[in-house]
Protein backbone atom coordinates (compact mmCIF):
# COMPACT_ATOMS: atom_id res chain seq x y z
CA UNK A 1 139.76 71.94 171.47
CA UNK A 2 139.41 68.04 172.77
CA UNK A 3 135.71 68.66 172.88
CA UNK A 4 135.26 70.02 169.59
CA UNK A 5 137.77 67.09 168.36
CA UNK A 6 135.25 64.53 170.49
CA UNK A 7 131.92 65.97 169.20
CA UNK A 8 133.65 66.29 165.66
CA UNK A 9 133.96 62.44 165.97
CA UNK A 10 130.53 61.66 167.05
CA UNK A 11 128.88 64.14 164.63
CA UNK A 12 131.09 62.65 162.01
CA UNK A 13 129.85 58.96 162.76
CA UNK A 14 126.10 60.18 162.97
CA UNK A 15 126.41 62.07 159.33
CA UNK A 16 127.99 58.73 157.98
CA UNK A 17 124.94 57.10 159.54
CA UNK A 18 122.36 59.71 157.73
CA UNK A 19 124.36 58.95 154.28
CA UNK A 20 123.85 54.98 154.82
CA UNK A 21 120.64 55.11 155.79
CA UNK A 22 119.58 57.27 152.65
CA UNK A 23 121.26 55.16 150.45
CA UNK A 24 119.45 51.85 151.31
CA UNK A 25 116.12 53.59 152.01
CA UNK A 26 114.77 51.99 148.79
CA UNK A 27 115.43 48.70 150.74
CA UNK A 28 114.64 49.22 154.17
CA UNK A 29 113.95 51.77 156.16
CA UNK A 30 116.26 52.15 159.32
CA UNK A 31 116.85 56.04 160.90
CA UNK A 32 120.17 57.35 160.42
CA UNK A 33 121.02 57.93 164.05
CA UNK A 34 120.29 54.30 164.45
CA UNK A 35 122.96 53.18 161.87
CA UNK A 36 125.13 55.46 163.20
CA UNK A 37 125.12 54.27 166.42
CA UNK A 38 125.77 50.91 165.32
CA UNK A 39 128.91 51.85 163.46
CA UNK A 40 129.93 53.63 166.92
CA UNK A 41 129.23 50.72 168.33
CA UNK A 42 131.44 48.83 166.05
CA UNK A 43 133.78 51.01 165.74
CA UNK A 44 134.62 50.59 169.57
CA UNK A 45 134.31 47.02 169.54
CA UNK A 46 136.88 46.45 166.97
CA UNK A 47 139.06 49.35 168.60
CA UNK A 48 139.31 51.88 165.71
CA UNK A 49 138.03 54.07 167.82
CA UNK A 50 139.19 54.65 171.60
CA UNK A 51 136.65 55.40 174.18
CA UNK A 52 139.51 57.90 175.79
CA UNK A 53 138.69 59.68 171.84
CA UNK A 54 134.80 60.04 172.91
CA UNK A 55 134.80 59.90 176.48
CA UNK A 56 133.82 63.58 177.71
CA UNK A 57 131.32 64.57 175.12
CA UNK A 58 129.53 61.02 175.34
CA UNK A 59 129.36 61.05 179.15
CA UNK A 60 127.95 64.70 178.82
CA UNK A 61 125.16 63.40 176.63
CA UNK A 62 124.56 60.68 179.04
CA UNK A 63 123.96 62.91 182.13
CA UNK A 64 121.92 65.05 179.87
CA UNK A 65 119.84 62.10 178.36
CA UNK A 66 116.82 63.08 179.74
CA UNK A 67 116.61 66.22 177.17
CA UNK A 68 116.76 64.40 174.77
CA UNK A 69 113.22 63.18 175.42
CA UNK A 70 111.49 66.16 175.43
CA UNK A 71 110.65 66.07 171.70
CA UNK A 72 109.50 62.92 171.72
CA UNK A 73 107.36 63.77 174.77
CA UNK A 74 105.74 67.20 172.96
CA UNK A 75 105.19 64.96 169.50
CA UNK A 76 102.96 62.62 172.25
CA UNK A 77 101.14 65.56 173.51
CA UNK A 78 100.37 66.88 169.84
CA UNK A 79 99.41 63.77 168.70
CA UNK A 80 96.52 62.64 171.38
CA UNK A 81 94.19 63.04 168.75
CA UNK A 82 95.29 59.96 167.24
CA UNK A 83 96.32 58.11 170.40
CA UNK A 84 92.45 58.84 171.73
CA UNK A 85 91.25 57.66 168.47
CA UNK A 86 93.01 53.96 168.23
CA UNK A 87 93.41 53.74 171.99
CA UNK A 88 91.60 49.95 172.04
CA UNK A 89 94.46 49.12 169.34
CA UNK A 90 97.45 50.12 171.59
CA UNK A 91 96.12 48.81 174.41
CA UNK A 92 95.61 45.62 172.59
CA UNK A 93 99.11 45.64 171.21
CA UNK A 94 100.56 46.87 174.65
CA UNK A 95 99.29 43.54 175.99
CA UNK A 96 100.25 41.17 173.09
CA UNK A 97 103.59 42.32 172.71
CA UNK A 98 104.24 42.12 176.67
CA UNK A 99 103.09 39.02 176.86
CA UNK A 100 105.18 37.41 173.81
CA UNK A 101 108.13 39.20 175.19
CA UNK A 102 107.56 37.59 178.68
CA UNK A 103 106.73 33.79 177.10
CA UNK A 104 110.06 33.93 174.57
CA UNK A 105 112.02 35.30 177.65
CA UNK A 106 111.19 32.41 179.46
CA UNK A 107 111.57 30.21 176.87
CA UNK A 108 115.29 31.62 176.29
CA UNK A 109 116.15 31.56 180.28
CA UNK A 110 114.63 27.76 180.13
CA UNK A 111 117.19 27.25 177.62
CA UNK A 112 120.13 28.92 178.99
CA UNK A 113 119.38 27.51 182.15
CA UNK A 114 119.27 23.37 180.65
CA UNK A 115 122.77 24.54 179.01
CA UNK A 116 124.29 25.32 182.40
CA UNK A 117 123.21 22.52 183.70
CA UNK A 118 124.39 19.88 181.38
CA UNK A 119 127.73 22.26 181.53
CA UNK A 120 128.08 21.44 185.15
């Protein structure tokens, strides 16, 4: 029964998630499981909910992560059409967005780094 209480919970948060993210879809577009994670999220933070309440059903997800991937994986495979097609363009963007993550990390450790030392 503390498993069906536990995925209860979680199934709970992640409906409450779909419902948000419906009703602000004519402003932005986020996925439900997304907002639904974040209220999990902040629902642990601010303690309403106790990790002892989730524990066994999240750490079974966890080991079984890699599942969950296998979706995603066969939507790749059927879509290689289109991947083929703009391959240039996500090669191009692959690079762009790699680099610009490596400059503003820099930038940021740079930062963090002139902090500590004026700290110290």
């Amino acid at each position: 029964m503390k498993i069906f209480n536990q995925l209860a919970i979680i199934l709970g948060i992640w409906a409450v998630g779909e419902y948000i993210s419906a009703a602000i879809s004519k402003f932005i577009l986020i996925p439900g499981s997304i907002v639904g994670m974040i209220l999990l999220f902040l629902m642990l933070q601010f303690k309403i909910i106790k990790i002892e309440k989730i524990e066994n059903v999240s750490n079974f997800f966890l080991d079984n992560m890699a599942l969950f991937f296998v979706p995603a994986g066969v939507s790749l495979i059927k879509s290689m059409d289109i991947i083929k097609e703009n391959m240039i363009l996500l090669i191009i963007a692959i690079f762009v967005t790699t680099v610009v993550v490596m400059w503003s990390t820099g930038i940021v450790v740079e930062v963090m780094m002139k902090r500590k030392e004026k700290r110290d």
